[in-house]
N, C-alpha and C. Protein backbone atom coordinates (compact mmCIF):
# COMPACT_ATOMS: atom_id res chain seq x y z
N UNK A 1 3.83 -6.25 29.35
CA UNK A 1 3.47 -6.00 27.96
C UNK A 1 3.95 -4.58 27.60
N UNK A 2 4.55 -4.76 26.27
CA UNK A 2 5.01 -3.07 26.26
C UNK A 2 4.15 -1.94 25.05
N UNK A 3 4.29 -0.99 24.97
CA UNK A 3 3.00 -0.26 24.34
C UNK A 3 2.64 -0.95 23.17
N UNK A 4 3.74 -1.24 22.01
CA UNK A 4 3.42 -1.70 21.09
C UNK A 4 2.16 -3.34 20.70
N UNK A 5 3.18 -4.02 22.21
CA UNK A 5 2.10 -5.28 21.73
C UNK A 5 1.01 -4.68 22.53
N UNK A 6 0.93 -3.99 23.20
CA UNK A 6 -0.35 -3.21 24.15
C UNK A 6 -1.68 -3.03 22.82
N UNK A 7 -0.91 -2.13 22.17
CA UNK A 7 -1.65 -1.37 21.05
C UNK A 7 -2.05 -2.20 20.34
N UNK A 8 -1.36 -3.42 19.78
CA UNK A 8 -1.71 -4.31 18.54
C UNK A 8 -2.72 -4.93 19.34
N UNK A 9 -2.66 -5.62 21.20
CA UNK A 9 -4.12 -6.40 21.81
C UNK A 9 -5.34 -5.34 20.97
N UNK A 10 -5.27 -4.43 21.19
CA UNK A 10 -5.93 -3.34 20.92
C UNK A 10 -6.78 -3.05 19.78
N UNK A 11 -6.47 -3.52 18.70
CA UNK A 11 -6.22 -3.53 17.19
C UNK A 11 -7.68 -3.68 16.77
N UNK A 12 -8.34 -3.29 15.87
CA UNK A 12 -9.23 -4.11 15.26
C UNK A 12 -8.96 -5.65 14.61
N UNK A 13 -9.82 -6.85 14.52
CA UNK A 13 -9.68 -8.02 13.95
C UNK A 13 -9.32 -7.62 12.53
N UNK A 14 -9.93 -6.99 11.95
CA UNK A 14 -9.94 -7.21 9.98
C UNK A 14 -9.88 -5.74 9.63
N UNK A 15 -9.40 -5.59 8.57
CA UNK A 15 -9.35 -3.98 7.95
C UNK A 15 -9.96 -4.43 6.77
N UNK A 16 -11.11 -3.50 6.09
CA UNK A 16 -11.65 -3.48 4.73
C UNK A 16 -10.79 -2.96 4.04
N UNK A 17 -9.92 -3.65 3.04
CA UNK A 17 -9.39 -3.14 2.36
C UNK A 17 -9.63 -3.10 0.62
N UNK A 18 -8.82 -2.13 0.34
CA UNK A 18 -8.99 -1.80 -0.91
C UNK A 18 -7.71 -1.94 -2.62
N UNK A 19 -7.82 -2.91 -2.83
CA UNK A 19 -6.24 -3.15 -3.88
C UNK A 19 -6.44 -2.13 -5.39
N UNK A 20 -5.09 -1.07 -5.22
CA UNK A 20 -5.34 -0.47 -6.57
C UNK A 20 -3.49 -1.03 -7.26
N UNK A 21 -4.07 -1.48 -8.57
CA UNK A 21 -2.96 -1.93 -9.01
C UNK A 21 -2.69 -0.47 -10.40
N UNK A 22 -1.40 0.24 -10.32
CA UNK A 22 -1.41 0.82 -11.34
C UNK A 22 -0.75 0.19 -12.58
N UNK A 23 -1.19 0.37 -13.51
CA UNK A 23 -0.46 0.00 -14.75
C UNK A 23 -1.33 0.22 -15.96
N UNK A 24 -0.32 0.67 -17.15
CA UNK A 24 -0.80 0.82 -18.15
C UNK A 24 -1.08 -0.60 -19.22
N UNK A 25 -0.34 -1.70 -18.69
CA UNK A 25 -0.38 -3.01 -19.43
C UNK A 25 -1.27 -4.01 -18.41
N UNK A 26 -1.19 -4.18 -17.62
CA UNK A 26 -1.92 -4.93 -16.57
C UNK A 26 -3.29 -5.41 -17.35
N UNK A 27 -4.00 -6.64 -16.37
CA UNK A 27 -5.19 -7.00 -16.98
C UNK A 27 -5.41 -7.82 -15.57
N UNK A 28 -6.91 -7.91 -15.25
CA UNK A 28 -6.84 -8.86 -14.32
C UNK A 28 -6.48 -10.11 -14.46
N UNK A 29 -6.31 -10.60 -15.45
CA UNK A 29 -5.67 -11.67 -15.84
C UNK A 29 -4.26 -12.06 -15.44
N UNK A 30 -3.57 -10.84 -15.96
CA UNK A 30 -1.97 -10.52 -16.17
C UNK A 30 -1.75 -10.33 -14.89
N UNK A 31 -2.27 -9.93 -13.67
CA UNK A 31 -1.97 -8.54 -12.83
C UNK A 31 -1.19 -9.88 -11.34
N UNK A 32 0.10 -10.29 -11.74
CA UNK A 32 0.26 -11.26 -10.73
C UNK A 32 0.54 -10.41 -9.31
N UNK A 33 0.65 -9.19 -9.31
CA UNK A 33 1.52 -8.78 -8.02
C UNK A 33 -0.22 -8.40 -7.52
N UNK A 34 -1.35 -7.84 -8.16
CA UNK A 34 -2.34 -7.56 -7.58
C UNK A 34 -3.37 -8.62 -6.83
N UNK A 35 -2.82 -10.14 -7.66
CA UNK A 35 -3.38 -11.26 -7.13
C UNK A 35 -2.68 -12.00 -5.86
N UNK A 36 -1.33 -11.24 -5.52
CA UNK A 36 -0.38 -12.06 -4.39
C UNK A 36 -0.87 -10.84 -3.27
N UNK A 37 -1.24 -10.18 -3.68
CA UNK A 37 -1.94 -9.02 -2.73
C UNK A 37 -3.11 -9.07 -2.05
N UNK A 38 -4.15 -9.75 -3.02
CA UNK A 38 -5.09 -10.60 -2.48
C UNK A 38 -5.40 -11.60 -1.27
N UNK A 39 -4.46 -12.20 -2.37
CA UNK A 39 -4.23 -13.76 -1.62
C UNK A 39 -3.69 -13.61 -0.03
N UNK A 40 -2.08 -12.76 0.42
CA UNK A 40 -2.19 -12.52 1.24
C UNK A 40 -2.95 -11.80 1.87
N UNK A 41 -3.46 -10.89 2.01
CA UNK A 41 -4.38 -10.01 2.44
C UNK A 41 -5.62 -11.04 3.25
N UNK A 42 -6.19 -11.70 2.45
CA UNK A 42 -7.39 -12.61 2.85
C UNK A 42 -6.94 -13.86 3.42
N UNK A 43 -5.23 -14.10 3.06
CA UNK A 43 -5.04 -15.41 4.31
C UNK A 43 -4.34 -15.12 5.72
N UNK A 44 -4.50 -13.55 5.63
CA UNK A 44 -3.86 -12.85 6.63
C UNK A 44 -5.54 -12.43 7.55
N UNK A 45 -6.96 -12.82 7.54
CA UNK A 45 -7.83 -12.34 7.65
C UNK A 45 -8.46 -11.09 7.32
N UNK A 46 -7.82 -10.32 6.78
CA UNK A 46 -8.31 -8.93 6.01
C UNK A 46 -9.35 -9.02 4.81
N UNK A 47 -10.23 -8.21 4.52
CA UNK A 47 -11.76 -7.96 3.98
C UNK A 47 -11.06 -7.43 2.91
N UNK A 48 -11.03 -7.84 1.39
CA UNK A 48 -10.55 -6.95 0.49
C UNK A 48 -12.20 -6.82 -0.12
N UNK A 49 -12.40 -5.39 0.08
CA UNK A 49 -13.23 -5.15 -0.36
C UNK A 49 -13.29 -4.79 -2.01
N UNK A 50 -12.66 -3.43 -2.55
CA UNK A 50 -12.21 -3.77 -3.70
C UNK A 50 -11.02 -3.75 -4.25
N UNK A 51 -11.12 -3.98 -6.01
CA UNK A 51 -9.72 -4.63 -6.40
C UNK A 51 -10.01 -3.63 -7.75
N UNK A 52 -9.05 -2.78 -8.14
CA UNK A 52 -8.93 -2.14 -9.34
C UNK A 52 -7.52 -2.24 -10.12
N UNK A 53 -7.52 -1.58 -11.08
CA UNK A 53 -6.58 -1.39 -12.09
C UNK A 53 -6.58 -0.32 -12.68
N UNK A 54 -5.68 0.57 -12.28
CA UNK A 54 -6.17 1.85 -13.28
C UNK A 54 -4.86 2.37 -14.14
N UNK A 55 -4.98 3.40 -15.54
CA UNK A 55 -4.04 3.35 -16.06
C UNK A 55 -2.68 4.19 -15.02
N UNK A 56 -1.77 4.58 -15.59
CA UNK A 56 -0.76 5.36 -14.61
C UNK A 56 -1.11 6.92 -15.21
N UNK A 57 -2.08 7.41 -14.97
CA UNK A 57 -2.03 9.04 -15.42
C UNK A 57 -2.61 9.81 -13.76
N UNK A 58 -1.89 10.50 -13.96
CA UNK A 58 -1.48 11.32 -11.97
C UNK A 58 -3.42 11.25 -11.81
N UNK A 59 -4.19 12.15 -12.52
CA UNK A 59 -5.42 12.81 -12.39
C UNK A 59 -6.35 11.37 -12.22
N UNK A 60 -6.06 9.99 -12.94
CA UNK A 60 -6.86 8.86 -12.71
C UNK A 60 -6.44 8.57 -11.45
N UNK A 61 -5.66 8.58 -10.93
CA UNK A 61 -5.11 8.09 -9.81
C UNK A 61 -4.78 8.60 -7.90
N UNK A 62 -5.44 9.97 -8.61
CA UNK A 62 -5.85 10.91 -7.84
C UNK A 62 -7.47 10.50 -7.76
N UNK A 63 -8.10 11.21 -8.52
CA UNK A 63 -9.40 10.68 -8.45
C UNK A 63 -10.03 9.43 -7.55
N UNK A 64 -9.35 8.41 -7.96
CA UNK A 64 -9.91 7.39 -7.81
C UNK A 64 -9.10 6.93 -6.06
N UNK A 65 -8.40 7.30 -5.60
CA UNK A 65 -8.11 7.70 -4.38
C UNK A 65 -8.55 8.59 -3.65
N UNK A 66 -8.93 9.63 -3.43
CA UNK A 66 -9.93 10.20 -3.23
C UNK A 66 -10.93 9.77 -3.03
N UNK A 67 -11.82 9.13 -4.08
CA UNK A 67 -13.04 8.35 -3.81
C UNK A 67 -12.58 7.11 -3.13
N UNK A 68 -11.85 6.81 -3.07
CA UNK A 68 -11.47 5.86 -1.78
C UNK A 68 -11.43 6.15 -0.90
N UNK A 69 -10.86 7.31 -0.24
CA UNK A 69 -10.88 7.73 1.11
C UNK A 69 -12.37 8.37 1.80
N UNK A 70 -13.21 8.53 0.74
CA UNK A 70 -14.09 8.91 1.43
C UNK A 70 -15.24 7.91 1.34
N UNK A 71 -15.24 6.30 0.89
CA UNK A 71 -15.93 5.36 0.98
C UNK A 71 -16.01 4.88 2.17
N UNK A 72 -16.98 4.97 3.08
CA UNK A 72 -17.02 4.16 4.04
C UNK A 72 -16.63 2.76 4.35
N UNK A 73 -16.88 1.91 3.73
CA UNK A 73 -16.38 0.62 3.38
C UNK A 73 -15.44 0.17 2.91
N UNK A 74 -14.43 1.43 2.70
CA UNK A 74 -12.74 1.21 2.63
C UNK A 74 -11.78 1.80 3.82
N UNK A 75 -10.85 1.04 4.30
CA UNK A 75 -10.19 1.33 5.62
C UNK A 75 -9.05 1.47 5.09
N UNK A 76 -8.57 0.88 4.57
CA UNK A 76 -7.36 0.90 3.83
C UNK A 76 -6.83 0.90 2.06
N UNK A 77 -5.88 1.30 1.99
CA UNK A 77 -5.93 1.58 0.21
C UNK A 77 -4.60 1.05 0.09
N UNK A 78 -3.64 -0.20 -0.85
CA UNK A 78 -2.82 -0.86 -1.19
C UNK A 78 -2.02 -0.39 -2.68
N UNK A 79 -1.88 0.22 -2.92
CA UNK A 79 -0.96 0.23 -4.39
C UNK A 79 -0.40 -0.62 -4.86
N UNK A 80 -0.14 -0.89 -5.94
CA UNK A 80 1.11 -1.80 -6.77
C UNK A 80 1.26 -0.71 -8.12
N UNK A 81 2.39 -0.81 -7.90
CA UNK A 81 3.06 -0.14 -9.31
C UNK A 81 3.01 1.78 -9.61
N UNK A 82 3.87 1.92 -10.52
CA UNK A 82 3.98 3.53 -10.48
C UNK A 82 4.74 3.78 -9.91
N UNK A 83 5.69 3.36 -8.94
CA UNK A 83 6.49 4.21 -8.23
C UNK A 83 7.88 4.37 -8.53
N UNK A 84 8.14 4.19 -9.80
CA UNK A 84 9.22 4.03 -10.16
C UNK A 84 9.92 5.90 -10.35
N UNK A 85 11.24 5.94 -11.44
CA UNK A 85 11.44 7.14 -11.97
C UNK A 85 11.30 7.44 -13.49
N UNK A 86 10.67 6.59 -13.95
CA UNK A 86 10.09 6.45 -15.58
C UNK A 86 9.39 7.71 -15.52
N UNK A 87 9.49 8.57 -16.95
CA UNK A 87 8.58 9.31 -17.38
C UNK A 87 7.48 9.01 -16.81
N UNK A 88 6.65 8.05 -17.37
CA UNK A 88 5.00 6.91 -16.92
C UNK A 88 4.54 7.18 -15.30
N UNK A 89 5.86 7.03 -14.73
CA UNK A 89 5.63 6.80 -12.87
C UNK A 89 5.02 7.98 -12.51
N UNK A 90 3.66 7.75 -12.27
CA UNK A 90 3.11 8.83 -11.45
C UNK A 90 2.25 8.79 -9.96
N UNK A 91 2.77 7.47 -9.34
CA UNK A 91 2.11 7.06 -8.69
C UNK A 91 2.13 8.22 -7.38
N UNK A 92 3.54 8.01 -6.63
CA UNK A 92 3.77 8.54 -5.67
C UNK A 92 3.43 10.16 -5.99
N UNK A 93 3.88 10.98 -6.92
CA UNK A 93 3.11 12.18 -6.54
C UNK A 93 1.43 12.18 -6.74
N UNK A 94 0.77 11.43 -6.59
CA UNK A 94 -0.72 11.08 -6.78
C UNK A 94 -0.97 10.69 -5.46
N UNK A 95 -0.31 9.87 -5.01
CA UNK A 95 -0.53 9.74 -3.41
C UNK A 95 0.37 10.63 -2.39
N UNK A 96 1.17 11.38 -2.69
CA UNK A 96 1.67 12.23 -2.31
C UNK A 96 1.02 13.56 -1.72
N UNK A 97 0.42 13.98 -3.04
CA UNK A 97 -0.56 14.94 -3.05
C UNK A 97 -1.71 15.12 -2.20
N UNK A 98 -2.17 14.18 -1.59
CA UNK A 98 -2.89 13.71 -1.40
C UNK A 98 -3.34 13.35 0.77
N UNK A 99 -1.65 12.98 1.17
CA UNK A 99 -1.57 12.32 2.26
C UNK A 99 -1.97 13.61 3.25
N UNK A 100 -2.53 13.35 4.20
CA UNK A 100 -2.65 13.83 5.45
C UNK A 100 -1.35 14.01 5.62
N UNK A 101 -1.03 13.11 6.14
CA UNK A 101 -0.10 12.40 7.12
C UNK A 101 0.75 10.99 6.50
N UNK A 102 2.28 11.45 6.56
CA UNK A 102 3.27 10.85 5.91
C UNK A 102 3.35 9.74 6.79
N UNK A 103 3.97 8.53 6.55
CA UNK A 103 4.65 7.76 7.08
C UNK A 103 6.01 7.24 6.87
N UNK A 104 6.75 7.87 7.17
CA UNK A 104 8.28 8.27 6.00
C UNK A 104 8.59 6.60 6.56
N UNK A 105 8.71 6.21 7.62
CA UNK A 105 9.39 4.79 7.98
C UNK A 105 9.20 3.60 6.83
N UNK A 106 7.98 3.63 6.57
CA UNK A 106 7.48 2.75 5.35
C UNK A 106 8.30 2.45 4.37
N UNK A 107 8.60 3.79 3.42
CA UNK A 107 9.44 3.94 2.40
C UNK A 107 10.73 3.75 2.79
N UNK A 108 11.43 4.03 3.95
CA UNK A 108 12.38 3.84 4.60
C UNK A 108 12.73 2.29 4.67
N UNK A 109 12.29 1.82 5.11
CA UNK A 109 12.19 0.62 5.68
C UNK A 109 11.93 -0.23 4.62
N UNK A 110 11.14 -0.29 3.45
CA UNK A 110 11.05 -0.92 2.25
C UNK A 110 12.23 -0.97 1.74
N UNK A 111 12.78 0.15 1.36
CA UNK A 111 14.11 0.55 0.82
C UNK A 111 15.41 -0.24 1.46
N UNK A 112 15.32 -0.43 2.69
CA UNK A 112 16.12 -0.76 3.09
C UNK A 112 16.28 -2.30 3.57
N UNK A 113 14.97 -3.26 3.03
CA UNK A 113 14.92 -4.50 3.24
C UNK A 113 14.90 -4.62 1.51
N UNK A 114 14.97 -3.89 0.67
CA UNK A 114 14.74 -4.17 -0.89
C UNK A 114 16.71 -4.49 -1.10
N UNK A 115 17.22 -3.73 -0.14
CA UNK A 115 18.83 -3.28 -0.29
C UNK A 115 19.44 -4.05 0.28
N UNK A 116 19.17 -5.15 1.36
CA UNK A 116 19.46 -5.99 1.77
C UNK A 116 19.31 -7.44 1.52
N UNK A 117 17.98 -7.67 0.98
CA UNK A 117 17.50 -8.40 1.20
C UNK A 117 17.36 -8.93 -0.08
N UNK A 118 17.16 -8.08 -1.66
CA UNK A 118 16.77 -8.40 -2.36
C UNK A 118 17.51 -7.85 -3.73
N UNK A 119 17.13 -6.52 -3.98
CA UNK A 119 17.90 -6.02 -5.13
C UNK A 119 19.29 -5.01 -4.71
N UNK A 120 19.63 -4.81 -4.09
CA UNK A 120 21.02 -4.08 -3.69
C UNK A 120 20.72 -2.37 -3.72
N UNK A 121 21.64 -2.57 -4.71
CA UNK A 121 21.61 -0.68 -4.80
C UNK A 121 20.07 -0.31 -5.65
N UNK A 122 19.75 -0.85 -6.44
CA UNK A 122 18.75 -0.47 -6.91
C UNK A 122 17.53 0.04 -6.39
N UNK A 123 17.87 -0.39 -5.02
CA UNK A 123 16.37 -0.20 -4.16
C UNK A 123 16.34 1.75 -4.30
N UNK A 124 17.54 2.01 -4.36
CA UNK A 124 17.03 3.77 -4.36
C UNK A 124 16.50 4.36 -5.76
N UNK A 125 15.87 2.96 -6.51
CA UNK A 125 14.76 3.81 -7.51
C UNK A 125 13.23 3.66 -7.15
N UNK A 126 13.12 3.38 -5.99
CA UNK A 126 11.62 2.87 -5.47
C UNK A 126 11.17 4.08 -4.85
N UNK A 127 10.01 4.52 -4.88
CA UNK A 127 9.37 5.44 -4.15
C UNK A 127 8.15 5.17 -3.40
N UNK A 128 8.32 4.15 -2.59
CA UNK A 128 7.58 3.44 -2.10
C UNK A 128 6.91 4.83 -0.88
N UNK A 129 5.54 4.83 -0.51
CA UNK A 129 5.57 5.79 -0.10
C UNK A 129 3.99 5.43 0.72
N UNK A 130 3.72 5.62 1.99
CA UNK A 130 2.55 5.40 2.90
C UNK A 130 2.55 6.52 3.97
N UNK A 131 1.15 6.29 4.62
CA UNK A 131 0.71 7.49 4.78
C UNK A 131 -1.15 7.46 5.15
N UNK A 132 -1.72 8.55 5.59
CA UNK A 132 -3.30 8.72 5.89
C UNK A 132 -3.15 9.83 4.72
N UNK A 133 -4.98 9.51 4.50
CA UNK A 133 -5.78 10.72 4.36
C UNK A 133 -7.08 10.03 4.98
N UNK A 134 -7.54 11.50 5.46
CA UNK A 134 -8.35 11.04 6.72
C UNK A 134 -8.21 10.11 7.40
N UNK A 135 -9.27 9.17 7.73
CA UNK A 135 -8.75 8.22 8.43
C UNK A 135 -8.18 7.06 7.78
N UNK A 136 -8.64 7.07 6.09
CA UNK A 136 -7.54 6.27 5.38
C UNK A 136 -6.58 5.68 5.24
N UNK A 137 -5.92 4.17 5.68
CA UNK A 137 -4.51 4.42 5.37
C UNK A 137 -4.66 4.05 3.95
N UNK A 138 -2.84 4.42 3.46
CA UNK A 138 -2.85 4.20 2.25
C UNK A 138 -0.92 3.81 2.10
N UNK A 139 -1.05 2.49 0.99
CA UNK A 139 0.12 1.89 1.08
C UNK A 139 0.81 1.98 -0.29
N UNK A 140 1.80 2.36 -0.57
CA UNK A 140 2.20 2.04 -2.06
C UNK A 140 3.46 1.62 -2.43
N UNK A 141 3.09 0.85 -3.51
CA UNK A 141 4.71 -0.27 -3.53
C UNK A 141 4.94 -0.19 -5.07
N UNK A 142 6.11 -0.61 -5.37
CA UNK A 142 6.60 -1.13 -6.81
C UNK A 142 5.86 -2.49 -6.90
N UNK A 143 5.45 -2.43 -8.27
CA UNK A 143 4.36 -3.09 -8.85
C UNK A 143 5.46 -4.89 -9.22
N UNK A 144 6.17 -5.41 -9.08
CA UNK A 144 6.83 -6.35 -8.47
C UNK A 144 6.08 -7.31 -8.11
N UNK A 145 6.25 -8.61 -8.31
CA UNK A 145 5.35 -9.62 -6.83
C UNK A 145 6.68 -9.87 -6.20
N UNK A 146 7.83 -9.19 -6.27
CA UNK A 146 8.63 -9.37 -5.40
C UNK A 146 8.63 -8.31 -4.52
N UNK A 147 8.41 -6.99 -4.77
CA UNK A 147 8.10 -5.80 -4.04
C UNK A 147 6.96 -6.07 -2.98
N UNK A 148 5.90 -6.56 -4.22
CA UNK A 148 4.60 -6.69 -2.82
C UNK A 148 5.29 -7.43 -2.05
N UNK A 149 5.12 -8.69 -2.19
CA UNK A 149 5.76 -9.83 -1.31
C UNK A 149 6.33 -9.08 -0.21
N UNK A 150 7.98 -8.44 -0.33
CA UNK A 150 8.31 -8.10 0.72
C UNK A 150 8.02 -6.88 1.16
N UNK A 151 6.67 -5.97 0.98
CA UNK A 151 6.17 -5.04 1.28
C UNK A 151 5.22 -5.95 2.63
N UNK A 152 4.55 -6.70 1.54
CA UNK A 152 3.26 -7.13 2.57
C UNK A 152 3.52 -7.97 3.52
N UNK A 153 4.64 -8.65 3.52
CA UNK A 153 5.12 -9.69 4.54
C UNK A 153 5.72 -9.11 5.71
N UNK A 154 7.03 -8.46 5.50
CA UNK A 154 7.15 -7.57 6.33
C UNK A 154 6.85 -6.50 7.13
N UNK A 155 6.01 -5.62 6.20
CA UNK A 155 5.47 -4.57 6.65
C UNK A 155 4.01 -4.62 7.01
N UNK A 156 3.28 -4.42 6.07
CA UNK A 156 2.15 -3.95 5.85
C UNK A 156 1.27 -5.00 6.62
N UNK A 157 1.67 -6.47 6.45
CA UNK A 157 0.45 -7.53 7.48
C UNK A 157 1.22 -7.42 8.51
N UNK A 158 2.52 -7.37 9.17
CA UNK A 158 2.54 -7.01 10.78
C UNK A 158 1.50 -5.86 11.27
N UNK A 159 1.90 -4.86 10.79
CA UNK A 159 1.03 -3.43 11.25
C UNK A 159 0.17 -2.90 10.83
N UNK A 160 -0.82 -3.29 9.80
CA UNK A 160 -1.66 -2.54 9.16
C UNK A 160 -2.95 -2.53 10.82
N UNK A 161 -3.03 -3.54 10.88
CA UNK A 161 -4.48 -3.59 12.24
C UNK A 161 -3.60 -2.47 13.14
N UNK A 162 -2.53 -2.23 13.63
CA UNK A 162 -1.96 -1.54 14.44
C UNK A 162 -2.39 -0.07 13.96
N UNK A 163 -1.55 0.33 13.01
CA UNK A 163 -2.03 1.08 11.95
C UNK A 163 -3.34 1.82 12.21
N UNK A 164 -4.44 0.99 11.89
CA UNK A 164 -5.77 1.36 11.87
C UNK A 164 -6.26 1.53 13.64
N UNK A 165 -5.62 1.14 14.71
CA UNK A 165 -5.99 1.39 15.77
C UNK A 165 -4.99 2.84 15.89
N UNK A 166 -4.11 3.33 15.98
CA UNK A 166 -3.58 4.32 16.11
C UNK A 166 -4.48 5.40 15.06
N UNK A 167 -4.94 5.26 13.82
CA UNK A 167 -5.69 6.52 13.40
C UNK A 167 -7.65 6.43 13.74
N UNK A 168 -8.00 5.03 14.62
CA UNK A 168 -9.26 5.42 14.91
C UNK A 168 -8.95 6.10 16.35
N UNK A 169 -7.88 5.93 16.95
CA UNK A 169 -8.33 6.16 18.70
C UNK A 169 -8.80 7.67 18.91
């Protein structure tokens, strides 16, 4: 067995997680990329504990991250949307600001299955961007259900339990 699948035996079963969808138009109604976030999340066995929407202004989005990281009953924090280069996009310096601890591969690696896989060159307007605070993780994607999709498929449900065993040990 080699460290990695070592680490994942290792893993916690379920992460409490937490879905923040940014957008200024969104509705829970409307919010399809926050509901494919869900959906996987909970058929992947993960606890979504809660589910928000907040507008895209840096200081709401700060805030309300923050009080995420210091909720006990949140392990993890999910983004959708904001990360674009629009005036509006304020996601990533809100979670930016914010991180402990970067996880540059994430954004890397998004970028580079968005460029292959999906939209081409365009993928270098994404600022997809993950990372801790405290023991927090925290994930953020273009607000897309094609972004989530191949955020959460690829990335984020292979390793998030991994993830969370590497920042409790």
């Amino acid at each position: 067995m080699n460290s990695v699948q070592e680490h994942r035996s290792k893993a916690p079963s379920t992460v409490s997680c937490q879905i923040i969808t940014v957008s200024d138009t969104r509705t829970i109604e409307t919010d399809t990329s926050g509901a494919l976030m869900k959906a996987l999340l909970e058929a992947h066995g993960y606890h979504v504990a809660d589910y928000r929407i907040v507008k895209d202004e840096y200081e709401d989005i700060r805030q309300l991250l923050h009080q995420s990281s210091i909720n006990p009953n949140i392990e993890a924090v999910l983004l959708t949307g904001g990360t674009g280069i629009a005036p509006r996009d304020t996601t990533f310096e809100a979670v930016r600001s914010l991180l402990g601890k970067e996880l540059p591969g994430f954004g890397e690696i998004f970028r580079y299955l968005s460029f292959t896989e999906d939209i081409g060159s365009a993928a270098i307007l994404s600022r997809a961007i993950a990372g801790t605070i405290s023991s927090t993780a925290v994930f953020s994607m273009p607000g897309s259900k094609g972004a989530v999709k191949l955020a959460m498929e690829r990335i984020i449900l292979p390793e998030l339990r991994h993830v969370m065993r590497e920042i409790y040990k």
